[in-house]
Structure formats: structure tokens, C-alpha cells
N, C-alpha and C. Protein backbone atom coordinates (compact mmCIF):
# COMPACT_ATOMS: atom_id res chain seq x y z
N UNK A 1 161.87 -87.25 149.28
CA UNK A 1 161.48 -88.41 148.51
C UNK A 1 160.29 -88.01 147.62
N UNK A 2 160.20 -88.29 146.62
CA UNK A 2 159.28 -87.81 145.33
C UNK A 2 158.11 -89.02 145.13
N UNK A 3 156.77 -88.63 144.78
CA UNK A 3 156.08 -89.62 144.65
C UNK A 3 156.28 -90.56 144.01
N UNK A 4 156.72 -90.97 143.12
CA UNK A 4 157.38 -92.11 142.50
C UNK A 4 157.98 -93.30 143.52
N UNK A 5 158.80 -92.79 143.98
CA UNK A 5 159.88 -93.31 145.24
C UNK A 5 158.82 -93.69 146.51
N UNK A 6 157.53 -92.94 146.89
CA UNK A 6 156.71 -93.05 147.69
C UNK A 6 156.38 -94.66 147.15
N UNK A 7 155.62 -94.74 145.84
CA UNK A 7 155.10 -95.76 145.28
C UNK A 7 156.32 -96.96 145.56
N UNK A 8 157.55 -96.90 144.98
CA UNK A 8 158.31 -97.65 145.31
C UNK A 8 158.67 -98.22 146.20
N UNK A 9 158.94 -98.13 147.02
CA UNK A 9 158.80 -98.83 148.58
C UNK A 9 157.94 -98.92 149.42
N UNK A 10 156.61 -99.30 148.73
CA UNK A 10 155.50 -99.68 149.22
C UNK A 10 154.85 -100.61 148.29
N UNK A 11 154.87 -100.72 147.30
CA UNK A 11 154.48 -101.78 146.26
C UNK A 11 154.04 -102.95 147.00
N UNK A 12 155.28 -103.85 147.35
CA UNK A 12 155.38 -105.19 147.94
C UNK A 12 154.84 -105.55 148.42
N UNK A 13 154.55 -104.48 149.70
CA UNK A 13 153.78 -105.05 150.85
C UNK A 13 152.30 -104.54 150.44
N UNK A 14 151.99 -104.07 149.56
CA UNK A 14 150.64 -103.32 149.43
C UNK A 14 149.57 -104.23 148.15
N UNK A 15 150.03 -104.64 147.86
CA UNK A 15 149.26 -106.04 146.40
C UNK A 15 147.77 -106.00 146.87
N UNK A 16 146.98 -105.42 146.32
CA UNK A 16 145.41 -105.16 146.85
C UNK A 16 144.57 -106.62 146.92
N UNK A 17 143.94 -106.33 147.38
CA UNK A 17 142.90 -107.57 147.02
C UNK A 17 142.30 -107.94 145.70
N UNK A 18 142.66 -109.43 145.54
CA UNK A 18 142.37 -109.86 144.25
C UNK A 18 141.00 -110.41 143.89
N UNK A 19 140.72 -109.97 142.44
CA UNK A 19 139.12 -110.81 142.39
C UNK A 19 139.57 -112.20 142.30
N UNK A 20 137.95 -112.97 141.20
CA UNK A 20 138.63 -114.53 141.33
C UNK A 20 139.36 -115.23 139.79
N UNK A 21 139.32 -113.94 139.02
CA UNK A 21 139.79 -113.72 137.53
C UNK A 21 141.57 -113.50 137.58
N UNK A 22 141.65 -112.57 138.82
CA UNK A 22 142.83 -112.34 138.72
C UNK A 22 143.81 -113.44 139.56
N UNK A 23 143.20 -114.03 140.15
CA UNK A 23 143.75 -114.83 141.65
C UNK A 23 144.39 -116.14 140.29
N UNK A 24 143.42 -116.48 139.60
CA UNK A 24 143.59 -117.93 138.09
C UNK A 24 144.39 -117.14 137.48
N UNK A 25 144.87 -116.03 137.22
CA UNK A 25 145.69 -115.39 136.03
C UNK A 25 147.09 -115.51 136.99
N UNK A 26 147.15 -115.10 138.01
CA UNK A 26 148.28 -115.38 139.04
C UNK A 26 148.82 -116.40 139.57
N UNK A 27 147.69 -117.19 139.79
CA UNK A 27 148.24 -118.62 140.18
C UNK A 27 149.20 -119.39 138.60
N UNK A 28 148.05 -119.03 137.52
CA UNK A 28 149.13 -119.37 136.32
C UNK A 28 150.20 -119.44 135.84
N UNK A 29 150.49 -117.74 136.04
CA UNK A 29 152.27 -117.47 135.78
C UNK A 29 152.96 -118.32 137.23
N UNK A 30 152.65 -118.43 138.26
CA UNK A 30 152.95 -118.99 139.33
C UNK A 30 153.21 -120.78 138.83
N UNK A 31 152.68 -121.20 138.34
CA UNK A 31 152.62 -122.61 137.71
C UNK A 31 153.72 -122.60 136.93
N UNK A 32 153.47 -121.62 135.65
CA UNK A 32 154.67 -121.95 134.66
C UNK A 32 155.63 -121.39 135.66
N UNK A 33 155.93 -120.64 136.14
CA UNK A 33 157.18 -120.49 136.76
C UNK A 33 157.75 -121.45 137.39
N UNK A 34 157.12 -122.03 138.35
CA UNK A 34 157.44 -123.25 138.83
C UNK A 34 157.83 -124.51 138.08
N UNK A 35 157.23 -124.81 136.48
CA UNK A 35 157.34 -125.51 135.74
C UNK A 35 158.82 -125.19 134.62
N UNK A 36 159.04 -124.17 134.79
CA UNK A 36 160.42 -123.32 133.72
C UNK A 36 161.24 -123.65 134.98
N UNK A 37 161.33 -123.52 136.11
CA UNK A 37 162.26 -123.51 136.76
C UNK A 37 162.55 -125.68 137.20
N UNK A 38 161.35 -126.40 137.21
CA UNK A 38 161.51 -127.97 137.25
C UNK A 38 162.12 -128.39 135.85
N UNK A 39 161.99 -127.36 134.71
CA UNK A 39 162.23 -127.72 133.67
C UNK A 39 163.87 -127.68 133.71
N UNK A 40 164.71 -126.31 134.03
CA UNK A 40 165.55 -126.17 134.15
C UNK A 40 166.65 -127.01 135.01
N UNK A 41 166.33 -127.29 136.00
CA UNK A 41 166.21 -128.68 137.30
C UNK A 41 166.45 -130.10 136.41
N UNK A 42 165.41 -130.45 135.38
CA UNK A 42 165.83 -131.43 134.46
C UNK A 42 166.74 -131.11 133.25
N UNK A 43 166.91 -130.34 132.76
CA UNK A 43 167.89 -129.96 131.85
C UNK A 43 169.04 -130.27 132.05
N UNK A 44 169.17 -129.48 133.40
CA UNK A 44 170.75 -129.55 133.88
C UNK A 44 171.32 -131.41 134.47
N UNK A 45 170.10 -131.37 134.88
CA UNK A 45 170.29 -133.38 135.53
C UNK A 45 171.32 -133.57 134.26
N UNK A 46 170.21 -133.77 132.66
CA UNK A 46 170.49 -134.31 131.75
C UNK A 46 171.84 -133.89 130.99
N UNK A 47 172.82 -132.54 131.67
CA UNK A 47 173.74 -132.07 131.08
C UNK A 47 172.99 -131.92 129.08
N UNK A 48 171.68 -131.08 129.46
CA UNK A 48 171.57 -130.30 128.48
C UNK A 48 172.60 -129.22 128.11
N UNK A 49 172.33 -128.80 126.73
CA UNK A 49 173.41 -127.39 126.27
C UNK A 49 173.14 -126.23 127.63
N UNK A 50 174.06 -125.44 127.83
CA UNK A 50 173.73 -124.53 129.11
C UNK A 50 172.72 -123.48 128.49
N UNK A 51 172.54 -123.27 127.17
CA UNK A 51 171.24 -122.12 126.75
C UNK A 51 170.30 -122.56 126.84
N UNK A 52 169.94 -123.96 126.48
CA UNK A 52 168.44 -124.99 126.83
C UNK A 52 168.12 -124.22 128.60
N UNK A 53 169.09 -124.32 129.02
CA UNK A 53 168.93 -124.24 130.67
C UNK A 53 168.72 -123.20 131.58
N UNK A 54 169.30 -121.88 130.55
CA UNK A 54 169.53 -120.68 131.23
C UNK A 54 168.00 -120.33 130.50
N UNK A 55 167.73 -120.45 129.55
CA UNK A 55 166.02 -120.06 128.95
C UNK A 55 164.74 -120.04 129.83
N UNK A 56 165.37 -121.51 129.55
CA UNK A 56 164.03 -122.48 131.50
C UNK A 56 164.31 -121.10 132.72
N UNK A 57 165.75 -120.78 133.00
CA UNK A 57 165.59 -120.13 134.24
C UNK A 57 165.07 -118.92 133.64
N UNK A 58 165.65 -118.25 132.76
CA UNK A 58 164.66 -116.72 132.48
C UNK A 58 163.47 -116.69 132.62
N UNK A 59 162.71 -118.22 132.23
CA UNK A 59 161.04 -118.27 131.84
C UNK A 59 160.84 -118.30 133.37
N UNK A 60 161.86 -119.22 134.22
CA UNK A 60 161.22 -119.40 135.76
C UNK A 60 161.54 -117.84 136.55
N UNK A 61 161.71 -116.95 136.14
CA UNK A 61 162.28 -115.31 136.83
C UNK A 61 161.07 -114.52 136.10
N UNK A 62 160.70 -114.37 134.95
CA UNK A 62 160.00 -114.16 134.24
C UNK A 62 158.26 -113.95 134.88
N UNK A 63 158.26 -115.48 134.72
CA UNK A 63 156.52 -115.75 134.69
C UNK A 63 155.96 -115.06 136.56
N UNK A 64 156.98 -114.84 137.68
CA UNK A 64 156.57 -114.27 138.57
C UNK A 64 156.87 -112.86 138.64
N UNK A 65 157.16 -111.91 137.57
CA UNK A 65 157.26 -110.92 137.55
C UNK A 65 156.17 -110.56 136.56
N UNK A 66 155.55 -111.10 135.53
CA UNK A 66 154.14 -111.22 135.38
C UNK A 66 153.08 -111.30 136.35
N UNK A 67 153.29 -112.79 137.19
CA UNK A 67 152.25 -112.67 138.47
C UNK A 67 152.31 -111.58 139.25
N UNK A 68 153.21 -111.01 139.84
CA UNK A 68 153.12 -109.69 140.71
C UNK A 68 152.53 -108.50 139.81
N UNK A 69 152.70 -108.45 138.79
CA UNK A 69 152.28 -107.24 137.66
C UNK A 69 150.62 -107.52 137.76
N UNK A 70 150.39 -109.09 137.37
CA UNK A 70 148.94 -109.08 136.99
C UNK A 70 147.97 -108.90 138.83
N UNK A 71 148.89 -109.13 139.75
CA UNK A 71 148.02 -108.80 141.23
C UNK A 71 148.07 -107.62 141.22
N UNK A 72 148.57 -106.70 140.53
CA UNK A 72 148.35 -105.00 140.85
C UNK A 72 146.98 -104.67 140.00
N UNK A 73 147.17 -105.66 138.92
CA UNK A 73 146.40 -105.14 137.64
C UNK A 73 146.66 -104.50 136.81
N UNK A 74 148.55 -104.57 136.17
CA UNK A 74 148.93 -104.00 135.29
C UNK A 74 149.43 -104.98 134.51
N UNK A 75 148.79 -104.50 133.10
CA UNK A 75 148.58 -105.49 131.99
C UNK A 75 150.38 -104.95 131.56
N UNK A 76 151.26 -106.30 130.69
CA UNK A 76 152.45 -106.05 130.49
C UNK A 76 152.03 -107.03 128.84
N UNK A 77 152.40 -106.38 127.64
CA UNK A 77 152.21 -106.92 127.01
C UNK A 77 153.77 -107.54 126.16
N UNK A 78 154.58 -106.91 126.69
CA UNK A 78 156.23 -107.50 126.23
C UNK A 78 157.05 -107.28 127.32
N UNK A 79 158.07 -108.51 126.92
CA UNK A 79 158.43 -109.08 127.90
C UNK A 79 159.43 -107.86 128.86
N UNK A 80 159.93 -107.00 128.32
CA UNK A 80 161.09 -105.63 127.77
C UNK A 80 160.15 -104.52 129.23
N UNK A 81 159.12 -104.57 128.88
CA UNK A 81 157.90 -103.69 129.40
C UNK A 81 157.62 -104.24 130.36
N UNK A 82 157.03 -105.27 130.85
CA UNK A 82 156.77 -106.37 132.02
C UNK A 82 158.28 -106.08 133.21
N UNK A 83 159.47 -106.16 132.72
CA UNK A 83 160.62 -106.16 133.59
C UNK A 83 161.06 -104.55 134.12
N UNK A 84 160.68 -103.79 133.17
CA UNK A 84 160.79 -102.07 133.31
C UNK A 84 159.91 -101.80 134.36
N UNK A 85 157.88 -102.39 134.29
CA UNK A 85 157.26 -101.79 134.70
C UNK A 85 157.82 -102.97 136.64
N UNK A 86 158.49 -103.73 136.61
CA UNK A 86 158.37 -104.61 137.84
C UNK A 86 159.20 -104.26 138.62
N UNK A 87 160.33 -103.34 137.96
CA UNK A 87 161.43 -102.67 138.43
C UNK A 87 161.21 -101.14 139.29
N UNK A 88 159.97 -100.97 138.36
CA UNK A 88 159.31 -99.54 138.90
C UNK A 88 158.74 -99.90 140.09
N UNK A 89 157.69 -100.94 139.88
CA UNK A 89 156.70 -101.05 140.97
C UNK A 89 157.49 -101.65 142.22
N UNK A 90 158.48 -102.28 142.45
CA UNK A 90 158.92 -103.33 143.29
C UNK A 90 160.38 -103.26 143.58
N UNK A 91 160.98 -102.56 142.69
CA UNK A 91 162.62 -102.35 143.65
C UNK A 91 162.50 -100.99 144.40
N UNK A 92 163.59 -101.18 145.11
CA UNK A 92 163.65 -100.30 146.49
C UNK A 92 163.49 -100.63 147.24
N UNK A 93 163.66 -99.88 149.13
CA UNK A 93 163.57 -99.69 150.20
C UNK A 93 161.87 -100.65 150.44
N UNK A 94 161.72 -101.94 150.77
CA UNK A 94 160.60 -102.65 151.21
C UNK A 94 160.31 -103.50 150.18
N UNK A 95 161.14 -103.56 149.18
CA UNK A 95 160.21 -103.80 148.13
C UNK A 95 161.09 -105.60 147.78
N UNK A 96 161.48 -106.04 146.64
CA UNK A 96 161.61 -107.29 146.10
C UNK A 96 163.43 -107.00 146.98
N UNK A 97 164.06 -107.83 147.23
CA UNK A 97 165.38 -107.98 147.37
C UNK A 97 166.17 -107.45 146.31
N UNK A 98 167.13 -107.28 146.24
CA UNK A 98 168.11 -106.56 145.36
C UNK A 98 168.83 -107.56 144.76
N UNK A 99 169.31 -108.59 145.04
CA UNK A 99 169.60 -109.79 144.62
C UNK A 99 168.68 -110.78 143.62
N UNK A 100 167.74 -110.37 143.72
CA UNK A 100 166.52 -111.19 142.89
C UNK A 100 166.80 -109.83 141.65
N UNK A 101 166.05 -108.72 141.96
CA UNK A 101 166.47 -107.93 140.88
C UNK A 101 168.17 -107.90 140.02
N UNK A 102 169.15 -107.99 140.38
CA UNK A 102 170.10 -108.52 139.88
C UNK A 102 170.27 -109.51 139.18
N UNK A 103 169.47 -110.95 140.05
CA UNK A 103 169.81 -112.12 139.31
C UNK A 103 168.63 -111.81 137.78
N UNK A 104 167.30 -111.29 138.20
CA UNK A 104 166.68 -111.09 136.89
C UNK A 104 167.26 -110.35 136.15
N UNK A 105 168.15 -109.30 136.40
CA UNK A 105 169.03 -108.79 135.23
C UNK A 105 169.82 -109.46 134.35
N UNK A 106 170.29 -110.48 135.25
CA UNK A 106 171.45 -111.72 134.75
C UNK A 106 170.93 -112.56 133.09
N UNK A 107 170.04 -113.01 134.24
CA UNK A 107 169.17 -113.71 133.35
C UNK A 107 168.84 -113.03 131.95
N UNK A 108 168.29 -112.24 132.20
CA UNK A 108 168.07 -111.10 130.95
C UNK A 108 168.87 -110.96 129.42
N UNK A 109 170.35 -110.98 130.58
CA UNK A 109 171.28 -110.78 129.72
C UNK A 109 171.73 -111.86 128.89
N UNK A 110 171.63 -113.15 129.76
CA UNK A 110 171.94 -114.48 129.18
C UNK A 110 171.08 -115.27 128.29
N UNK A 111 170.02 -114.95 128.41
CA UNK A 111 169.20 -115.61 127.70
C UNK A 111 169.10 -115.37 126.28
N UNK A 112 169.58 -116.72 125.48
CA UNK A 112 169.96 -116.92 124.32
C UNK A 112 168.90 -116.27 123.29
N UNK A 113 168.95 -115.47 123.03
CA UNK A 113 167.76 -114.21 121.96
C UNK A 113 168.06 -114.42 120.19
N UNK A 114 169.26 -114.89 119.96
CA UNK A 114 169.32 -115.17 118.97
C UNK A 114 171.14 -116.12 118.63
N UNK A 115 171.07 -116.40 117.89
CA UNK A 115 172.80 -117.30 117.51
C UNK A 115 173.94 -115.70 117.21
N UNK A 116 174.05 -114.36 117.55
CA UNK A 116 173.94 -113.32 117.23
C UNK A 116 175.32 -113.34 117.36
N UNK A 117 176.36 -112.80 116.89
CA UNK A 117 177.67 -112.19 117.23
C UNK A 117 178.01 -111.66 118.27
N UNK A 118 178.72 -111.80 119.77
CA UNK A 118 179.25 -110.67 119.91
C UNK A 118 177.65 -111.27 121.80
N UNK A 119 177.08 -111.17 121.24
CA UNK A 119 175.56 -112.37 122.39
C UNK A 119 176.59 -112.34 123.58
N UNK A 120 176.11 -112.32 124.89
CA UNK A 120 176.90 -113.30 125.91
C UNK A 120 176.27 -114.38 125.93
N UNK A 121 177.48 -115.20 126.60
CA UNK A 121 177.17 -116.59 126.57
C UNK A 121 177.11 -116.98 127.80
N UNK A 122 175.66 -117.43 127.98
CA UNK A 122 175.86 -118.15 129.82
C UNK A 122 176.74 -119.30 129.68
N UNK A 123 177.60 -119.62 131.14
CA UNK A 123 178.09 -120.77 131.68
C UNK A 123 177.06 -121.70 132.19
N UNK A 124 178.29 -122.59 132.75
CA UNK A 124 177.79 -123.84 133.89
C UNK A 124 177.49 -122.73 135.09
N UNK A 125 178.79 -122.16 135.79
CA UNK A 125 178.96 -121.05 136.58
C UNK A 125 177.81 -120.10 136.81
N UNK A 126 176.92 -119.72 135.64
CA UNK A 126 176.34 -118.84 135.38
C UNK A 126 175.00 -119.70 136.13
N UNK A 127 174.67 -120.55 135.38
CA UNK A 127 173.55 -121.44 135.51
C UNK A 127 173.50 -121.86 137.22
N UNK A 128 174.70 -122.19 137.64
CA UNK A 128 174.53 -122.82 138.82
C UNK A 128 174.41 -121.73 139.92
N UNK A 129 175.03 -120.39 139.68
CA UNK A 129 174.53 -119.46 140.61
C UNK A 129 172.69 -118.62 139.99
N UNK A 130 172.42 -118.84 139.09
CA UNK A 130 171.13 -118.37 139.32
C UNK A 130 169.93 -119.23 139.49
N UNK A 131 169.99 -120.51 139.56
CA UNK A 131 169.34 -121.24 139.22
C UNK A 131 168.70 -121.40 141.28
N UNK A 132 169.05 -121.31 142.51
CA UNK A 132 169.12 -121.21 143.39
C UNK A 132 168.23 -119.82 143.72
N UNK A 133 169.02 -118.78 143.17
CA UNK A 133 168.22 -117.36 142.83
C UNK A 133 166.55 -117.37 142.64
N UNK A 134 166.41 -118.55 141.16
CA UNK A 134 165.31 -118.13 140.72
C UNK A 134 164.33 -119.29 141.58
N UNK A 135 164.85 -120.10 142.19
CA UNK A 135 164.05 -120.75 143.02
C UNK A 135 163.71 -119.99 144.56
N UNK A 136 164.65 -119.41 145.11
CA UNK A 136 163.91 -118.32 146.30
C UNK A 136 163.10 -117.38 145.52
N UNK A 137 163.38 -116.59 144.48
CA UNK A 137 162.38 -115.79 144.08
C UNK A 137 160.93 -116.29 143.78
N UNK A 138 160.88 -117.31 142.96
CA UNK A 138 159.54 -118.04 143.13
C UNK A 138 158.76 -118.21 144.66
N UNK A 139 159.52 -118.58 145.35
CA UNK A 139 159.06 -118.82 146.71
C UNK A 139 158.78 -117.40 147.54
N UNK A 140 159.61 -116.58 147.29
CA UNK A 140 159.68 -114.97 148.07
C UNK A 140 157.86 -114.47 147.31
N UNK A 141 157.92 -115.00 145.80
CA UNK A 141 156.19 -114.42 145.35
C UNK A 141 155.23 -115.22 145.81
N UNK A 142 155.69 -116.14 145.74
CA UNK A 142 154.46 -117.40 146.36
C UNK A 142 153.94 -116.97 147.45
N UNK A 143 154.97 -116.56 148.79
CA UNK A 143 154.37 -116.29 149.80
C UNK A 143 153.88 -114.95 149.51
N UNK A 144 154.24 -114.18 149.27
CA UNK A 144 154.21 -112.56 148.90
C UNK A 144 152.30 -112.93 148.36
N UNK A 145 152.19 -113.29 147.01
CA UNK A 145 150.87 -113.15 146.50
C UNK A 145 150.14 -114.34 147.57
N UNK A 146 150.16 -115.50 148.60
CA UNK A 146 149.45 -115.86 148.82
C UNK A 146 148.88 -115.59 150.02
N UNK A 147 149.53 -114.53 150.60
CA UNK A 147 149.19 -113.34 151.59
C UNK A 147 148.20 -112.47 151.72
N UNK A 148 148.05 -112.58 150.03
CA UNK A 148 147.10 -111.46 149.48
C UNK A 148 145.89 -111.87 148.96
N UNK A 149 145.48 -113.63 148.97
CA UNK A 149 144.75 -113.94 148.49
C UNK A 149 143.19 -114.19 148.79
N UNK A 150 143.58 -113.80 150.19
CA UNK A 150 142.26 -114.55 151.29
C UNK A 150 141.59 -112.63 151.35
């Protein structure tokens, strides 16, 4: 196993101790996440368009893969970079579930980026299996960073 791979399956459980700058920068993305994902929750009530809905869930998959980035103390300044560097730090053997990393792939893919040719198009189908996803994942960081907070 190569140091890289060392780092990798230890990430998760290892989130250092936070100051009180970083703990408000974490709890934040932790908020909007929670708020992209209630958003999404109302969208769908309202039989919004399914891209209104699948957006909300990217932003709710999203904003806690920021929070885990900003408890290490690695600054992610696009969004492209933020998911590369969360993939590094946190998949593998101990690390985020494999299913969360999947469904954030999903998401990725679905999320409406432009009216573009050729784009995939999320479903209902689509929406209703990740939308479950991105609500344990919120909860899997919640506990994860509030472990780390005391």
C-alpha cells in the first residue's frame, strides 16, 4: 500500500481538531446542505420541473463535501476541485461509504449545467433514488464532523 492509499483510509476517522473559525465555516456548509436538501423536499412536494430538484440535491451532496474539506483545512475553490480533492481524501477502505460516493457522482452528472445537447437528463426515478442518499450523507457528516468538535 503506497502513501497516498495510507492517507486514504484514514482521512474519516482522523478530521483534527477544529479552531472556532473553522467549526462557523463547517457548521455553514452543514446548514446550506441541510437547506438544498429541505429545498429539494419542497420542490418535489410541489411537483417542481425534476432539474429545479436534482440542483437542490447536488447543492445538498455538495455543501458537505465542502464541510469535510474545510475540517481538514483544505481550501477548494471550484466545485470540479472540491469533489476530486474529497474523493482523494475520503474514499476507500474506512473512509465515506461507496454509495454516497456514487450517489455524488450521480448527482454530478445530472445536474442541469446548461440547456446543452446531448446533457443527461435526470428523472423522477433519478430524483427519488438520490434524494434518500443525500439525506444519510448529510447525517453520516453531521455525526462524522460533530465528533470532532469538542
Amino acid at each position: 500500500m503506497d502513501e497516498i492509499d495510507e492517507v486514504n483510509t484514514s482521512r474519516a476517522g482522523n478530521i483534527p481538531f477544529m479552531d472556532e473559525r473553522q467549526k462557523i465555516l463547517v457548521s455553514d456548509k452543514l446548514k446550506q446542505a441541510r437547506e438544498s436538501l429541505e429545498d429539494a423536499k419542497a420542490l418535489l412536494a410541489l411537483d417542481a420541473e425534476v432539474n429545479f430538484v436534482m440542483n437542490s440535491l447536488y447543492y445538498a451532496f455538495l455543501y458537505p463535501v465542502l464541510g469535510l474539506l474545510q475540517a481538514l483545512g483544505i481550501a477548494a475553490p471550484i466545485h470540479g476541485t472540491a469533489i476530486s480533492l474529497f474523493e482523494r481524501e475520503f474514499s476507500g477502505e474506512g473512509g465515506i461509504d461507496a454509495r454516497f460516493m456514487e450517489a455524488l457522482r450521480k448527482a454530478i452528472e445530472l445536474r442541469p449545467a446548461c440547456a446543452c445537447e446531448g446533457q443527461k437528463k435526470a428523472t423522477p426515478e433519478d430524483v427519488e433514488q438520490l434524494l434518500p442518499l443525500a439525506e444519510d450523507f448529510l447525517m453520516r457528516v453531521e455525526r462524522l464532523i460533530s465528533s470532532k468538535k469538542d
